[in-house]
Every structure is written in structure tokens, then in C-alpha cells.
N, C-alpha and C. Protein backbone atom coordinates (compact mmCIF):
# COMPACT_ATOMS: atom_id res chain seq x y z
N UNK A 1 31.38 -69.38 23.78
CA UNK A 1 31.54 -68.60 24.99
C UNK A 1 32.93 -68.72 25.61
N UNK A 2 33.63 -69.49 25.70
CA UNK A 2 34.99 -69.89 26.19
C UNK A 2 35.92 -69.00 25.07
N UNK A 3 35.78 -68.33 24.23
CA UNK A 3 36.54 -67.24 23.74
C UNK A 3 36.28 -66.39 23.93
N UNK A 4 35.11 -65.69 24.47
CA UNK A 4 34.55 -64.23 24.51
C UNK A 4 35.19 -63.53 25.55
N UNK A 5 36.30 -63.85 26.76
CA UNK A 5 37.08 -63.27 27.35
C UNK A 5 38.31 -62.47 26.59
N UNK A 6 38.61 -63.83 25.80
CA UNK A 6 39.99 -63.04 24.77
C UNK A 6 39.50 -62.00 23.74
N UNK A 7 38.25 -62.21 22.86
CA UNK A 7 37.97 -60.97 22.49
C UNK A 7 37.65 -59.93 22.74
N UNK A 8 36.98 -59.56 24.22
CA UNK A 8 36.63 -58.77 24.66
C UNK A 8 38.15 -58.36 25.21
N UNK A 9 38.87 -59.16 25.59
CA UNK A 9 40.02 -58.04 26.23
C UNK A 9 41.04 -57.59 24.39
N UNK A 10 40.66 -58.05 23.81
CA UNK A 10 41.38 -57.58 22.44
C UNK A 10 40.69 -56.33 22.04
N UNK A 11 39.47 -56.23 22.20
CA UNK A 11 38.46 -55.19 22.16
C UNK A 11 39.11 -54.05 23.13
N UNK A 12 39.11 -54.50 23.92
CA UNK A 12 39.43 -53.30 24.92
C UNK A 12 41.04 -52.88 25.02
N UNK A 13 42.30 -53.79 24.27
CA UNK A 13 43.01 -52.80 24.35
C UNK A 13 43.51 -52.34 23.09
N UNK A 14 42.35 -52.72 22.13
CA UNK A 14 42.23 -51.69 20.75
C UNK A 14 41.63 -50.22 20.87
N UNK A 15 41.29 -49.81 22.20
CA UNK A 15 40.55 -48.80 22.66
C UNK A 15 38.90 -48.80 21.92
N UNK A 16 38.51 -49.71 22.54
CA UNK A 16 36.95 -49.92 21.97
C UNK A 16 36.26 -49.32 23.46
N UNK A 17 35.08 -48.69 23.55
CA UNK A 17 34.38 -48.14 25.14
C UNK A 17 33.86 -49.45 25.38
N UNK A 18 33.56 -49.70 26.70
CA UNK A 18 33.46 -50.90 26.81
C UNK A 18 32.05 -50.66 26.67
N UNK A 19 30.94 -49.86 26.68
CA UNK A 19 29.73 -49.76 26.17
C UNK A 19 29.51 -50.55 24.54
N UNK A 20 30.50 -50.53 23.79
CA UNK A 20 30.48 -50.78 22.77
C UNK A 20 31.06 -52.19 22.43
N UNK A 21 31.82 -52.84 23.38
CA UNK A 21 33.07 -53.99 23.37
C UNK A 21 31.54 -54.88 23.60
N UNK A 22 30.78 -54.74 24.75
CA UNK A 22 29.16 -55.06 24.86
C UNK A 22 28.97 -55.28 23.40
N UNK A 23 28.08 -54.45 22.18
CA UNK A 23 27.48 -54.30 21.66
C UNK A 23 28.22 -55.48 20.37
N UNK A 24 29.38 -55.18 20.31
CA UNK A 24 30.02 -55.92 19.10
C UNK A 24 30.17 -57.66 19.78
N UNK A 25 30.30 -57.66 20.56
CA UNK A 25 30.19 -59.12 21.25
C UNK A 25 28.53 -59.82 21.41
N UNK A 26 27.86 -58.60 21.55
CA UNK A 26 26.45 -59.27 21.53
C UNK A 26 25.86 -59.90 19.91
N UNK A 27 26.22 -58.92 18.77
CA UNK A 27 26.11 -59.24 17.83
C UNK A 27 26.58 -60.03 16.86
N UNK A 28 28.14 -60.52 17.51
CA UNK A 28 28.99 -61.52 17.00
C UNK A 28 28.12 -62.93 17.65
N UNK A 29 27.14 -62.50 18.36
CA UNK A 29 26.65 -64.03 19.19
C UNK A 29 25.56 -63.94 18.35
N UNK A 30 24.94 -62.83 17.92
CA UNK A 30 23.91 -62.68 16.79
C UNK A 30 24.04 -63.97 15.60
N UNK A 31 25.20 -63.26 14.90
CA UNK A 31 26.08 -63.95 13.82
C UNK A 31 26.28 -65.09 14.12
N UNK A 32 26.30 -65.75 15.06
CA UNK A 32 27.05 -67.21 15.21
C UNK A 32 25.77 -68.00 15.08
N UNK A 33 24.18 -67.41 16.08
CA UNK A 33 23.28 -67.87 15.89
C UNK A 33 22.48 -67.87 14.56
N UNK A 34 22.90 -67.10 13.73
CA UNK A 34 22.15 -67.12 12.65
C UNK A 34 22.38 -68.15 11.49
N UNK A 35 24.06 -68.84 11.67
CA UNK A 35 24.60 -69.44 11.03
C UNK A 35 23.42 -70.80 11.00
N UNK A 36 23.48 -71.37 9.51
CA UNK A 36 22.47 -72.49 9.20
C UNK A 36 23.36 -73.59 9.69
N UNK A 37 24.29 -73.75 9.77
CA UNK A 37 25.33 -74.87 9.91
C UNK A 37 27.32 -74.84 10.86
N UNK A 38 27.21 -75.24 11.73
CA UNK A 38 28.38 -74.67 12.19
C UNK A 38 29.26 -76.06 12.00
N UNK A 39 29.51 -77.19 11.58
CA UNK A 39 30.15 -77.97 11.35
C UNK A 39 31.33 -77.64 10.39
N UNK A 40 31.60 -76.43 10.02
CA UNK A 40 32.60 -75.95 8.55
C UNK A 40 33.46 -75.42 9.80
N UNK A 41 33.11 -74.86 10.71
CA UNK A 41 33.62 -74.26 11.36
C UNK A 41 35.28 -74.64 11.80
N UNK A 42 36.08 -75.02 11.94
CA UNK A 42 37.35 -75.83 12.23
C UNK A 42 38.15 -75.31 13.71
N UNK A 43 37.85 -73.71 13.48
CA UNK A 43 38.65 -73.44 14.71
C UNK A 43 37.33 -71.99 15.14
N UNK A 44 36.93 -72.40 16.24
CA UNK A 44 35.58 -71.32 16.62
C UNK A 44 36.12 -70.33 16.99
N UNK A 45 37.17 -70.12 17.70
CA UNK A 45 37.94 -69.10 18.52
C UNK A 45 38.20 -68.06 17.06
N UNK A 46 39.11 -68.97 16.48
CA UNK A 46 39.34 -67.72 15.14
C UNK A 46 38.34 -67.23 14.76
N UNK A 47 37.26 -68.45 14.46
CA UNK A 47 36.00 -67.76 13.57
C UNK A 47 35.05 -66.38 14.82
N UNK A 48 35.25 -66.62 15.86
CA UNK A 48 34.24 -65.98 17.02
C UNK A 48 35.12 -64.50 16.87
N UNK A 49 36.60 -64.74 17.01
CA UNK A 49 37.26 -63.65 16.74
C UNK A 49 37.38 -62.68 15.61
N UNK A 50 36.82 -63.13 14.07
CA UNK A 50 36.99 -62.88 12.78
C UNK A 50 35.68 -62.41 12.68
N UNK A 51 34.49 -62.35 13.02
CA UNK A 51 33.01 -61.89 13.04
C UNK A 51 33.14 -60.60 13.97
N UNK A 52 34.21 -60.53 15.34
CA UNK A 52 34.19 -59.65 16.12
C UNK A 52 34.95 -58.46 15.12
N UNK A 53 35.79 -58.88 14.97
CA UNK A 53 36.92 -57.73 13.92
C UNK A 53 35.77 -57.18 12.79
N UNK A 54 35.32 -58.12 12.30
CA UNK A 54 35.15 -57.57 10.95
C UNK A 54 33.60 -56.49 11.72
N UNK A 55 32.83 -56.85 12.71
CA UNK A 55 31.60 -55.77 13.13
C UNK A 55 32.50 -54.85 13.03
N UNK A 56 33.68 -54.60 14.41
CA UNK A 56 34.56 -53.92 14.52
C UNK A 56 34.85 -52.89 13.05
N UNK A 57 35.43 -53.23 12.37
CA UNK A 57 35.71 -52.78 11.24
C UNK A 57 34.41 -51.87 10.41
N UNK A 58 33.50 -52.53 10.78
CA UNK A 58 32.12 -52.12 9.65
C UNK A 58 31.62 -50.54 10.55
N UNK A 59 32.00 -50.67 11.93
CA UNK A 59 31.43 -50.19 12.68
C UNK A 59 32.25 -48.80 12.24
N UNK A 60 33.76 -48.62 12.66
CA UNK A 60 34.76 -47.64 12.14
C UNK A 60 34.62 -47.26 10.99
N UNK A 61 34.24 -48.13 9.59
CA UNK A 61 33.67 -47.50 8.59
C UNK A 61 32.79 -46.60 8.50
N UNK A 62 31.60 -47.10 9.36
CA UNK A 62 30.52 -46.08 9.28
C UNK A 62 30.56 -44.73 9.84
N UNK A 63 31.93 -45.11 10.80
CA UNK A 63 32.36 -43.19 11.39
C UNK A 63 32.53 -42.30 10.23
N UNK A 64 31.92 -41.43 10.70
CA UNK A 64 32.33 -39.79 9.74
C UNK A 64 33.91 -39.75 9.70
N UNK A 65 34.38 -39.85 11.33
CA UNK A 65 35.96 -39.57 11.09
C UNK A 65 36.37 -40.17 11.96
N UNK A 66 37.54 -41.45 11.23
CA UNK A 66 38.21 -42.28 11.30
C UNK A 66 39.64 -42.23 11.91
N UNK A 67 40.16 -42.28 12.80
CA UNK A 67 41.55 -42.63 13.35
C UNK A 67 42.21 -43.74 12.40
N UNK A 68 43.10 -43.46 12.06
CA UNK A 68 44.48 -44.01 11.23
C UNK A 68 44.90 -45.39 12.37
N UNK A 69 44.97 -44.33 13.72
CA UNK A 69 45.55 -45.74 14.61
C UNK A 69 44.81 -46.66 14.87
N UNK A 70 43.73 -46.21 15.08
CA UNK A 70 42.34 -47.19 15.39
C UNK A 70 42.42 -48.33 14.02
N UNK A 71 42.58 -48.13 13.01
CA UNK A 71 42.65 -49.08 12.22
C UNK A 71 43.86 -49.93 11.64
N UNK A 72 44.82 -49.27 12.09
CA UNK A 72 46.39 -49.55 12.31
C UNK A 72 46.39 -50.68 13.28
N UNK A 73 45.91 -50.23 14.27
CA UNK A 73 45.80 -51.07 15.77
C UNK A 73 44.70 -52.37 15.35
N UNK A 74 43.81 -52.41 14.64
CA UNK A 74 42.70 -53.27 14.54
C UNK A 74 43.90 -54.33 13.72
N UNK A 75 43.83 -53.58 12.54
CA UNK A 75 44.71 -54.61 11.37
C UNK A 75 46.07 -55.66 12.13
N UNK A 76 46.68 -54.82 12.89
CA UNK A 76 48.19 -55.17 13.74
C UNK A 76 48.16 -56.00 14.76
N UNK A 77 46.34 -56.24 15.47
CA UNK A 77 46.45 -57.31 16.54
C UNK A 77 45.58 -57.40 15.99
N UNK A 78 45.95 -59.37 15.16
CA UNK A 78 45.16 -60.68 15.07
C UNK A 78 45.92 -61.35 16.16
N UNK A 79 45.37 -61.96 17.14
CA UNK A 79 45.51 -62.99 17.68
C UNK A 79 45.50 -64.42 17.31
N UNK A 80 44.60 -64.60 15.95
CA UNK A 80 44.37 -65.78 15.78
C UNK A 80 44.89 -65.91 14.26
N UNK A 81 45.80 -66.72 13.99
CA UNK A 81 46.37 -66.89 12.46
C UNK A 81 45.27 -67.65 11.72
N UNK A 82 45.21 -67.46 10.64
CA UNK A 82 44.70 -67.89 9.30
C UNK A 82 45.24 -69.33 8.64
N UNK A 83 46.11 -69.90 9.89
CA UNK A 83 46.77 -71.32 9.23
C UNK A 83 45.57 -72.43 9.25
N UNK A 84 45.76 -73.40 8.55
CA UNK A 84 45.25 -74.64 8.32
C UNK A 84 45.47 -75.22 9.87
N UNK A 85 44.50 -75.80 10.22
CA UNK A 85 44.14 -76.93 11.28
C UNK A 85 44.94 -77.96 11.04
N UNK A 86 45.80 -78.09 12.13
CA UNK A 86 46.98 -79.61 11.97
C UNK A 86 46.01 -81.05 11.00
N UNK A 87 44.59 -81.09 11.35
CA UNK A 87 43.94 -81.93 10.71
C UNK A 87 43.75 -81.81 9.03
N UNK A 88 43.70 -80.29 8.39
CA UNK A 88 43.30 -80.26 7.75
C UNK A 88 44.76 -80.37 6.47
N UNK A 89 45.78 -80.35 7.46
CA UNK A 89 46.85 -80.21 6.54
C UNK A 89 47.33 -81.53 6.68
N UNK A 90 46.79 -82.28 7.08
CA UNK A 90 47.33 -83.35 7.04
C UNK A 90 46.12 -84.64 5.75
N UNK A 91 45.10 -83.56 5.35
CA UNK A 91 43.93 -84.45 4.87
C UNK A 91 44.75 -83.62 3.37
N UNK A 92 45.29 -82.72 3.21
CA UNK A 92 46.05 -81.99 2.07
C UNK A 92 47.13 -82.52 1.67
N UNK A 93 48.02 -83.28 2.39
CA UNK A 93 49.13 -84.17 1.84
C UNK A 93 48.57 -85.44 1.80
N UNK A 94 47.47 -85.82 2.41
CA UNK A 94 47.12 -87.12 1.93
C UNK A 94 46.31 -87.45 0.87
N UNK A 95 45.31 -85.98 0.18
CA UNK A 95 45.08 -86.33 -0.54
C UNK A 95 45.82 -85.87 -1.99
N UNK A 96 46.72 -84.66 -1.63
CA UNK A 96 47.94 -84.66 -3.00
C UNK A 96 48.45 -85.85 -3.15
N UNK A 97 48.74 -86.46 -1.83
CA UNK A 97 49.92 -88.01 -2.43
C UNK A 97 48.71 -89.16 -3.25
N UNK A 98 47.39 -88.74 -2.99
CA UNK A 98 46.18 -89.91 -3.70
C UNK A 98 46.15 -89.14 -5.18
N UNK A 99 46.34 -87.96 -5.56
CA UNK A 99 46.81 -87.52 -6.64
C UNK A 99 47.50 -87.53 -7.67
N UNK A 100 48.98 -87.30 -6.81
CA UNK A 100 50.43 -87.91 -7.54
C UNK A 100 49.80 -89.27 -7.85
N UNK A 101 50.25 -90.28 -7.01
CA UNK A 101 49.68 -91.91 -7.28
C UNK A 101 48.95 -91.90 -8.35
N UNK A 102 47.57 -90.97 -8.88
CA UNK A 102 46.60 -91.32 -10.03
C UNK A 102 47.42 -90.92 -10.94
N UNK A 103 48.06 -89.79 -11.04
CA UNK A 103 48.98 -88.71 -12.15
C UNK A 103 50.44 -89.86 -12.62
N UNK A 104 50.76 -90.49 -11.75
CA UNK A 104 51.51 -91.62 -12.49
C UNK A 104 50.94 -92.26 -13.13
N UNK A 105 49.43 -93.09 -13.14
CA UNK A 105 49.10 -93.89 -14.12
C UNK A 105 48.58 -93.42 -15.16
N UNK A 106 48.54 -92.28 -15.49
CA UNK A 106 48.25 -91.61 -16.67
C UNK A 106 49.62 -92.06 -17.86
N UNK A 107 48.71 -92.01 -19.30
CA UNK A 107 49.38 -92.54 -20.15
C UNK A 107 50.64 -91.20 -19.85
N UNK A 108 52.26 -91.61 -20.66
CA UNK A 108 52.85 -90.58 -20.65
C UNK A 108 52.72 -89.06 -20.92
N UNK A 109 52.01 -88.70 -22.77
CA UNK A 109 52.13 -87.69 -22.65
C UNK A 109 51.06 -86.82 -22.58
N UNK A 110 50.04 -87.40 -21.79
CA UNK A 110 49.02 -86.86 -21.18
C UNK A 110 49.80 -86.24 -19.90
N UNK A 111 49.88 -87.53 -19.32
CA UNK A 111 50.17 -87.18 -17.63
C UNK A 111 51.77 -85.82 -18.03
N UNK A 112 52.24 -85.74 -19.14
CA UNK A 112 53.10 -84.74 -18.95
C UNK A 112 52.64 -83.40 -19.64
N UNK A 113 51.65 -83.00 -20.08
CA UNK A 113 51.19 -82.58 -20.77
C UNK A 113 50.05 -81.71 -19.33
N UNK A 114 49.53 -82.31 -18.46
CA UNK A 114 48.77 -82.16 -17.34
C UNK A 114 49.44 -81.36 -16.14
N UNK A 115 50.77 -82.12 -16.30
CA UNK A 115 51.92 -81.56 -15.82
C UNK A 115 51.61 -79.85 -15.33
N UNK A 116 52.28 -80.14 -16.98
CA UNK A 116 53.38 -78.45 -17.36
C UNK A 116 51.60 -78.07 -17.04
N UNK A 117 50.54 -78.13 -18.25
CA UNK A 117 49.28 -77.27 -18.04
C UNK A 117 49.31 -77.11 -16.33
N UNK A 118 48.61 -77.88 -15.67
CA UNK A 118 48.34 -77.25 -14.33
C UNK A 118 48.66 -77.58 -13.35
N UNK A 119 49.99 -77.96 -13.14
CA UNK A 119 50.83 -77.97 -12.03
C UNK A 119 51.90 -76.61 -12.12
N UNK A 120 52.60 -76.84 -13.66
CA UNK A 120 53.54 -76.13 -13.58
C UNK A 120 52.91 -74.71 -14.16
N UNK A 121 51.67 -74.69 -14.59
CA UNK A 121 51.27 -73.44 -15.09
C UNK A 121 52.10 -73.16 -16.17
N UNK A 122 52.32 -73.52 -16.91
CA UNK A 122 53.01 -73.46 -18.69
C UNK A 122 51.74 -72.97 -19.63
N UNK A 123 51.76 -71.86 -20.03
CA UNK A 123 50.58 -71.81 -21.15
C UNK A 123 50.77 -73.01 -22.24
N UNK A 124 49.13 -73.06 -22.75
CA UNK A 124 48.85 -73.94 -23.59
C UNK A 124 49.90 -73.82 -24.92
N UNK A 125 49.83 -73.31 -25.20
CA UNK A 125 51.16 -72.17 -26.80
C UNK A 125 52.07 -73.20 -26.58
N UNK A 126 52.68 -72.83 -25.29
CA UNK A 126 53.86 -73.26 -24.91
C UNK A 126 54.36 -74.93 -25.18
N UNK A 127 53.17 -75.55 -24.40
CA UNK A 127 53.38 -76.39 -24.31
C UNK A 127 53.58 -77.20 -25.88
N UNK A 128 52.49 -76.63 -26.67
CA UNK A 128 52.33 -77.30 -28.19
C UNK A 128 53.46 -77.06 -28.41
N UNK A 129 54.29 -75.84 -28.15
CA UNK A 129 55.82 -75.84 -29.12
C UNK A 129 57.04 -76.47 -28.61
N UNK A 130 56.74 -76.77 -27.03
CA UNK A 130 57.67 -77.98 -26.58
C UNK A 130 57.52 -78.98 -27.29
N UNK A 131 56.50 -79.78 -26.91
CA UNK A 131 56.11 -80.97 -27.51
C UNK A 131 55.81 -81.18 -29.22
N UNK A 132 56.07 -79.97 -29.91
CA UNK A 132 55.79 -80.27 -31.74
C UNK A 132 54.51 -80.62 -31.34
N UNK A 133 53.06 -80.25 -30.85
CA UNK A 133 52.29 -80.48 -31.09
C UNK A 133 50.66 -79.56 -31.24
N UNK A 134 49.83 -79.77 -31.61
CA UNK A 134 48.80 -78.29 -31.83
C UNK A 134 48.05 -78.17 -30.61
N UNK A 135 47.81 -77.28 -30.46
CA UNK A 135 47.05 -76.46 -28.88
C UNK A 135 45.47 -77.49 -28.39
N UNK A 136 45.26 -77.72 -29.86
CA UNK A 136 44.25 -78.67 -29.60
C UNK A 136 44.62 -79.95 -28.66
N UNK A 137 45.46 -80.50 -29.46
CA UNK A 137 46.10 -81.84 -28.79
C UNK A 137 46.27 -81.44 -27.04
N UNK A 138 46.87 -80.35 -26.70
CA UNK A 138 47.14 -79.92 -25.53
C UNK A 138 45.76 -80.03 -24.84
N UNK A 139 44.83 -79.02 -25.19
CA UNK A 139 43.65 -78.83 -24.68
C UNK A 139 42.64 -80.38 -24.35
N UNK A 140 43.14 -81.02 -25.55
CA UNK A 140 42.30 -82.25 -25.40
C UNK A 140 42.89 -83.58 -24.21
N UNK A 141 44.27 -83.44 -24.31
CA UNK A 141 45.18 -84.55 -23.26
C UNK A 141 45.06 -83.77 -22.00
N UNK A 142 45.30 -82.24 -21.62
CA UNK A 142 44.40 -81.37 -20.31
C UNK A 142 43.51 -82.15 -19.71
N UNK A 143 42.45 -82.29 -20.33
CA UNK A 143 40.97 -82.63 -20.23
C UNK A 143 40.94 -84.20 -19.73
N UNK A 144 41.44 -85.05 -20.62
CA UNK A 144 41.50 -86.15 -20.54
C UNK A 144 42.36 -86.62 -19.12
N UNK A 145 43.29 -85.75 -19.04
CA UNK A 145 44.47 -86.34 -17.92
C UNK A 145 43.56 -85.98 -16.56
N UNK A 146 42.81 -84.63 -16.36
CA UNK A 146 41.70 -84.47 -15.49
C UNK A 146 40.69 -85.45 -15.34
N UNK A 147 40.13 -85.24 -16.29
CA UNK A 147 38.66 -86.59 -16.05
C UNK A 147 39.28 -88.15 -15.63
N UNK A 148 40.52 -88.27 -16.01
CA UNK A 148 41.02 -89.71 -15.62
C UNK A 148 41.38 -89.59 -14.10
N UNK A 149 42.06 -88.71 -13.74
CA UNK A 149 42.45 -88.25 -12.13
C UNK A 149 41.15 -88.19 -10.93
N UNK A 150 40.13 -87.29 -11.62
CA UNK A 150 38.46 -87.44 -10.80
C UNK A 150 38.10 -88.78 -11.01
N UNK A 151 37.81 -89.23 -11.60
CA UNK A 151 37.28 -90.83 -12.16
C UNK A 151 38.05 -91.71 -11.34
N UNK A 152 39.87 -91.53 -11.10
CA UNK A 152 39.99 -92.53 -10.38
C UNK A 152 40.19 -92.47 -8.98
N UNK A 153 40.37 -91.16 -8.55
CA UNK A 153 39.83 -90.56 -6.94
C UNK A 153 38.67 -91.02 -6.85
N UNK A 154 37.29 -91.39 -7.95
CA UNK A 154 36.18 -90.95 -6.59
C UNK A 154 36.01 -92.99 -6.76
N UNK A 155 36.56 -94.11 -7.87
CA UNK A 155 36.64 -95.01 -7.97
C UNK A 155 37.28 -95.30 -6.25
N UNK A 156 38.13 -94.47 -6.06
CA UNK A 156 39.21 -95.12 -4.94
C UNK A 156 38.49 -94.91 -3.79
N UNK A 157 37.62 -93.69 -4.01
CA UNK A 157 36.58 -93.47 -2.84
C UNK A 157 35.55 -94.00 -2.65
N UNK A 158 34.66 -94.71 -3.49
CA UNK A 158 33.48 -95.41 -3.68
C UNK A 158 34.25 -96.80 -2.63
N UNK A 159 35.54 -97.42 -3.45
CA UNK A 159 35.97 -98.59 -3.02
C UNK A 159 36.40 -98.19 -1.28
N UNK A 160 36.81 -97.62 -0.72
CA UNK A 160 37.21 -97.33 0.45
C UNK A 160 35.91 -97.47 1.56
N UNK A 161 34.36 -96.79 1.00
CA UNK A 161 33.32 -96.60 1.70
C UNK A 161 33.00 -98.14 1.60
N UNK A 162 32.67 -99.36 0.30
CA UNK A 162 32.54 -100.32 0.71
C UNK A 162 33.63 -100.98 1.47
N UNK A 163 34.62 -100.97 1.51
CA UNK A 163 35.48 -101.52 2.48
C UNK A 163 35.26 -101.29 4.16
N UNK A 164 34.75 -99.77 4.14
CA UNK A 164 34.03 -99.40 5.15
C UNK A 164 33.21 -100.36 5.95
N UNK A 165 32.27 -100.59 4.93
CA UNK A 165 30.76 -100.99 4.97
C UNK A 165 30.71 -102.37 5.18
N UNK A 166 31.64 -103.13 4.71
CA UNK A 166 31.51 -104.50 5.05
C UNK A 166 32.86 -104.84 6.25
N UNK A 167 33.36 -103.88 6.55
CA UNK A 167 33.79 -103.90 8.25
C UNK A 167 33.38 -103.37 9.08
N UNK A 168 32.06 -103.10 8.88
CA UNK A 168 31.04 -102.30 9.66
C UNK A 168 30.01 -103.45 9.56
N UNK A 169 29.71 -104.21 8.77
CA UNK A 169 28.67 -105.11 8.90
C UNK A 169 29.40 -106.20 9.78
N UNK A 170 30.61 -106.70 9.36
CA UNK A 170 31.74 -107.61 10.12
C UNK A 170 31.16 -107.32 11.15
N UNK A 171 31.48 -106.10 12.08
CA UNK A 171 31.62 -106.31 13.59
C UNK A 171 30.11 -106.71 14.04
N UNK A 172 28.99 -106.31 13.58
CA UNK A 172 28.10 -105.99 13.73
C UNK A 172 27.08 -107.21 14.02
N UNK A 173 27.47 -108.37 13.12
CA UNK A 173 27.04 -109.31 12.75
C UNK A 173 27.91 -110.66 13.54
């Protein structure tokens, strides 16, 4: 509710009737209630605003005949950007740098081989004729340099939750 001022005045100077600025706001509260889970949610304002647009939008679709500006004007005022949550970009360099860190202990020409495949996006071909070696070999050190990277992320994560857990019993006790 603490956003439904800004959309409604975004509504209204997209030239929406306000009979209707009503109707798309009632049903964006529809939408929010219907949701099984709102914890994904990160930023409500965007999301409260992004349910309003898109009725908006469905609604102008269903017109027989469509204004150019009306949808010019819809597309041209977002108020709310599509960026990552200061939190969430900060859980993205922390867990690339828990990445890198695993991608070093990979044997060499796996971990370079993992590389070029899916960092640097090098086709497989490619890589065999850098390295003098067969597509198989590629496909198979791929695989391997992956399953070693998951394996030792969720090792590092298992160990982190008991570290958790017995400084959680610490205080407790």
C-alpha cells in the first residue's frame, strides 16, 4: 500500500481515466494476494509497479484500436529500474569470488579448459585445437572442472552451517 500513490499518479499521467487507474490498481492487489509466497519479492514497489504496467498493457492489447502514444508513453515511463538490490549484488561478488577461489584449485588443465569452455565461451572444436587435444577430452575436463566447483561450494556450505550451529549452541548453552 505505501506505493499505490506513485502508481496511481503514473497511471494518471499516462492518461489512464481514473475510473480505470481504480480498476488496474484493484487487480494488481488481486495479483499480489494471490501470490503463494512473497519472500522472492526484493523490491515490492518495483514488483507492485511491474503487475500495474503489465494489467496496463494487457488491457491496451485487448483494445480494437490502439494509440501509438499510449504505448510509447507506457514503455517511456518506468519509474522503477530493473537493477539488482545493493544486497543482492553484493551476495554476486561474494559468491563469484567463492568461485574463482574453487576454480584455482582445480587441477591445471581442467581449470583451463573450464576456463575458455564457460567463462570465456570458446567452442568445444576450439578449444581441442588449442590445446592438441580431442573434443572428448574437452567435454570430459568441462564436466569434471564443474562437478569439482559444486562439490566444493556446497562442502564450503555444509561447513559454514555447522560453524553456524555450534555458535549457536555456544551462546545458548
Amino acid at each position: 500500500m505505501p506505493h499505490e500513490p506513485e502508481v496511481r499518479a503514473w497511471l494518471s499521467r499516462s492518461r489512464v481515466p481514473d475510473d480505470q487507474i481504480d480498476d488496474v490498481v484493484q487487480e494488481a492487489y488481486c495479483r499480489l494476494a494471490a501470490l503463494e509466497r512473497i519472500d522472492m519479492i526484493d523490491r515490492p514497489g518495483a514488483y507492485f509497479f511491474s503487475i500495474a504496467r503489465n494489467l496496463l498493457l494487457a488491457q491496451i492489447r485487448r483494445q480494437r484500436i490502439v494509440s501509438i502514444e499510449s504505448v510509447a508513453e507506457i514503455e517511456a515511463m518506468a519509474p522503477f529500474d530493473d537493477a539488482p538490490s545493493a544486497e543482492r549484488a553484493l551476495d554476486g561478488k561474494l559468491e563469484l569470488a567463492r568461485v574463482r577461489a574453487v576454480l584455482a584449485t582445480l587441477p591445471e588443465r581442467c581449470r583451463r579448459i573450464f576456463e575458455m569452455r564457460k567463462i570465456d565461451g570458446v567452442p568445444q572444436k576450439e578449444i581441442a585445437a588449442r590445446l592438441g587435444v580431442n573434443e572428448g577430452i574437452v567435454e570430459n575436463e568441462s564436466r569434471k572442472g564443474l562437478l569439482l566447483i559444486l562439490a566444493a561450494l556446497k562442502r564450503s556450505d555444509s561447513d559454514a552451517e555447522r560453524g553456524f550451529e555450534r555458535n549457536a549452541r555456544g551462546r545458548i548453552g
